[in-house]
N, C-alpha and C. Protein backbone atom coordinates (compact mmCIF):
# COMPACT_ATOMS: atom_id res chain seq x y z
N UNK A 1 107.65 109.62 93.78
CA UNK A 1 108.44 109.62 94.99
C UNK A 1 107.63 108.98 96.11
N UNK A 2 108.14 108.30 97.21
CA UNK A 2 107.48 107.51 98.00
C UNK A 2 107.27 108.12 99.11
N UNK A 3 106.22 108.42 99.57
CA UNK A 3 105.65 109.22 100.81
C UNK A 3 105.93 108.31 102.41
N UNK A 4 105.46 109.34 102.93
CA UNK A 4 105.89 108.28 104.62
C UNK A 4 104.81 107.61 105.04
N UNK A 5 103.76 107.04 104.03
CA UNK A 5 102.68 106.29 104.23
C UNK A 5 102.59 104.90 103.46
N UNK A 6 103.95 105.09 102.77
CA UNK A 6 103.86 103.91 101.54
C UNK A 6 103.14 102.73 102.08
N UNK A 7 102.72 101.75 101.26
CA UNK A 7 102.50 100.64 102.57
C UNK A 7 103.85 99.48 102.07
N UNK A 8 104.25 98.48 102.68
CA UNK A 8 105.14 97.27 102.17
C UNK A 8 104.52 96.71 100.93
N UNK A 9 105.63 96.55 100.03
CA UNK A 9 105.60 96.18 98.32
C UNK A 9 105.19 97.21 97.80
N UNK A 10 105.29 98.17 97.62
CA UNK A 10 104.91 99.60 97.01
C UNK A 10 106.29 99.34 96.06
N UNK A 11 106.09 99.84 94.90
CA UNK A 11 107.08 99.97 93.57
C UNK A 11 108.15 101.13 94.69
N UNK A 12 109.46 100.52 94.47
CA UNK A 12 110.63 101.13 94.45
C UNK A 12 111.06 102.79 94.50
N UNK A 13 111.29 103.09 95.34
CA UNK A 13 111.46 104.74 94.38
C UNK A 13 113.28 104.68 94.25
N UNK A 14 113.74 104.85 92.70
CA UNK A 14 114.87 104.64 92.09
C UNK A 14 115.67 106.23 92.12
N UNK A 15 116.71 106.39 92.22
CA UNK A 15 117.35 107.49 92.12
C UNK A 15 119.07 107.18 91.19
N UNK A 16 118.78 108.08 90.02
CA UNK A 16 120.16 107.86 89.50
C UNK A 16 121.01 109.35 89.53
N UNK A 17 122.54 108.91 89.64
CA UNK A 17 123.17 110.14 89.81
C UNK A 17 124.18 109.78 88.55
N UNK A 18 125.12 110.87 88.10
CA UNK A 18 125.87 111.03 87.34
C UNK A 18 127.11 111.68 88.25
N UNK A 19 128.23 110.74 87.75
CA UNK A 19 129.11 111.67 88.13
C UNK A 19 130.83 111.34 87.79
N UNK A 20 131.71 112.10 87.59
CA UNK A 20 132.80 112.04 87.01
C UNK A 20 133.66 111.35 87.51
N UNK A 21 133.38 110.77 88.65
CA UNK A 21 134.51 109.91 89.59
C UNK A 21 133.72 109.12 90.20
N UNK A 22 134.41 108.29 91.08
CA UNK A 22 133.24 107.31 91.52
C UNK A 22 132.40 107.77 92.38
N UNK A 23 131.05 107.65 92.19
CA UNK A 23 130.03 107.80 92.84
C UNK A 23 130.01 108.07 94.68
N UNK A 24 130.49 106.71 94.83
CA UNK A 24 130.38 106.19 96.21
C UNK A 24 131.35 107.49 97.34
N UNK A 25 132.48 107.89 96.56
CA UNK A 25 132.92 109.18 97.06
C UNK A 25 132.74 110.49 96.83
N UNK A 26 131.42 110.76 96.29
CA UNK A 26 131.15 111.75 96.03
C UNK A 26 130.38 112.42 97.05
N UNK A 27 130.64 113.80 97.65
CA UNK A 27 130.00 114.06 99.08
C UNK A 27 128.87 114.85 99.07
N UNK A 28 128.58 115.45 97.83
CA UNK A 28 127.35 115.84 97.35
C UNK A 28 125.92 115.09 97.12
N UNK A 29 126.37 113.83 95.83
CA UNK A 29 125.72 113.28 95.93
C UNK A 29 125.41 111.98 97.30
N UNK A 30 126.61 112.05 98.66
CA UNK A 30 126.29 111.17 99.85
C UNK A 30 124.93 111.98 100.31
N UNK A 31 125.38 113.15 100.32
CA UNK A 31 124.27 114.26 101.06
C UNK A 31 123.03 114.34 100.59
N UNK A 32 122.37 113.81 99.60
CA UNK A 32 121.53 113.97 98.62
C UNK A 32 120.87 112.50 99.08
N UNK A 33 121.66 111.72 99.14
CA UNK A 33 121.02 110.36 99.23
C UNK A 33 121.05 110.15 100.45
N UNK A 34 121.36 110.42 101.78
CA UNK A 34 120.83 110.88 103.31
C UNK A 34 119.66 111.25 103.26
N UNK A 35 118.89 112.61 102.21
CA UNK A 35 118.13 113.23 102.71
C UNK A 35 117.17 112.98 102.14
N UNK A 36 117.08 111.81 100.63
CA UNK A 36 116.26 111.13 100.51
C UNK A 36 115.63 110.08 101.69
N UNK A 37 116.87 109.31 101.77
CA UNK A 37 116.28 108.64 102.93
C UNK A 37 115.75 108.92 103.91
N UNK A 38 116.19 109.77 104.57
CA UNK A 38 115.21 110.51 105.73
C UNK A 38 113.63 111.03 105.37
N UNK A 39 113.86 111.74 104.25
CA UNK A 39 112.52 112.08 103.75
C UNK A 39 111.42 111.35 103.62
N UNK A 40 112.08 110.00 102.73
CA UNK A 40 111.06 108.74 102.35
C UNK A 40 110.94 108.18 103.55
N UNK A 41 111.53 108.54 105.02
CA UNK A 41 111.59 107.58 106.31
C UNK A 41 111.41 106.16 104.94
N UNK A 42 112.51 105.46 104.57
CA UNK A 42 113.44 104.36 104.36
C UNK A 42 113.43 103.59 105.24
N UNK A 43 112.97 102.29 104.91
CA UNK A 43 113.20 100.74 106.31
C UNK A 43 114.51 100.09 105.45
N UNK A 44 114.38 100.72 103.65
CA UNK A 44 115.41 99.36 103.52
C UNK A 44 115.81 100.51 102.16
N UNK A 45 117.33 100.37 102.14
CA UNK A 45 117.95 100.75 100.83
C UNK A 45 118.88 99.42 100.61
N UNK A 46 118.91 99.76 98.80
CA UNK A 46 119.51 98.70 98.35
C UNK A 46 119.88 99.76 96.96
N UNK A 47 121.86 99.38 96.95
CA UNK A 47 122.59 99.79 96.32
C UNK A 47 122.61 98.59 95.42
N UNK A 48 122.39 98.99 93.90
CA UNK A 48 122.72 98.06 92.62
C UNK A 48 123.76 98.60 92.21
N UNK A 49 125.47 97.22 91.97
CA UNK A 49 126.58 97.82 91.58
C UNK A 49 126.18 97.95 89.98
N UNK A 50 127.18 99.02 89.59
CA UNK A 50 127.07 98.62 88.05
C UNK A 50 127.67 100.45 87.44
N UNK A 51 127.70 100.41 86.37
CA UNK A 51 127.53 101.63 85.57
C UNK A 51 126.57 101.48 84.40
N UNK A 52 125.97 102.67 84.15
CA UNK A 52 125.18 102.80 83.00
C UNK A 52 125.43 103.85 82.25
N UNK A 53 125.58 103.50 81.19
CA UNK A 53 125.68 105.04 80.05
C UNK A 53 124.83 105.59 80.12
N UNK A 54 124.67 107.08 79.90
CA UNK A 54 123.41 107.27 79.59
C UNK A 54 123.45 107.67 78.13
């Protein structure tokens, strides 16, 4: 997980969710991924479209 010291080009920190409907309206996992971001203090998120099986 990426601390609030990372420096720029530090490897990614990736987060995958699962979920039965589409993602993007899911208000659990919105809330979850807010508080990552805040946590990691985030300069840049980047959403990859797609689905994956697991």
């Amino acid at each position: 997980m990426m601390g609030r010291n990372m420096q720029e080009g530090a490897d990614p920190q990736k987060q995958t969710f699962v979920s039965g409907g589409d993602a993007r309206e899911d208000e659990t996992i919105q809330s979850t991924l807010v508080k990552i971001i805040e946590r990691a203090d985030a300069k840049t998120v980047t959403e990859i479209e797609g689905i994956s099986t697991l």
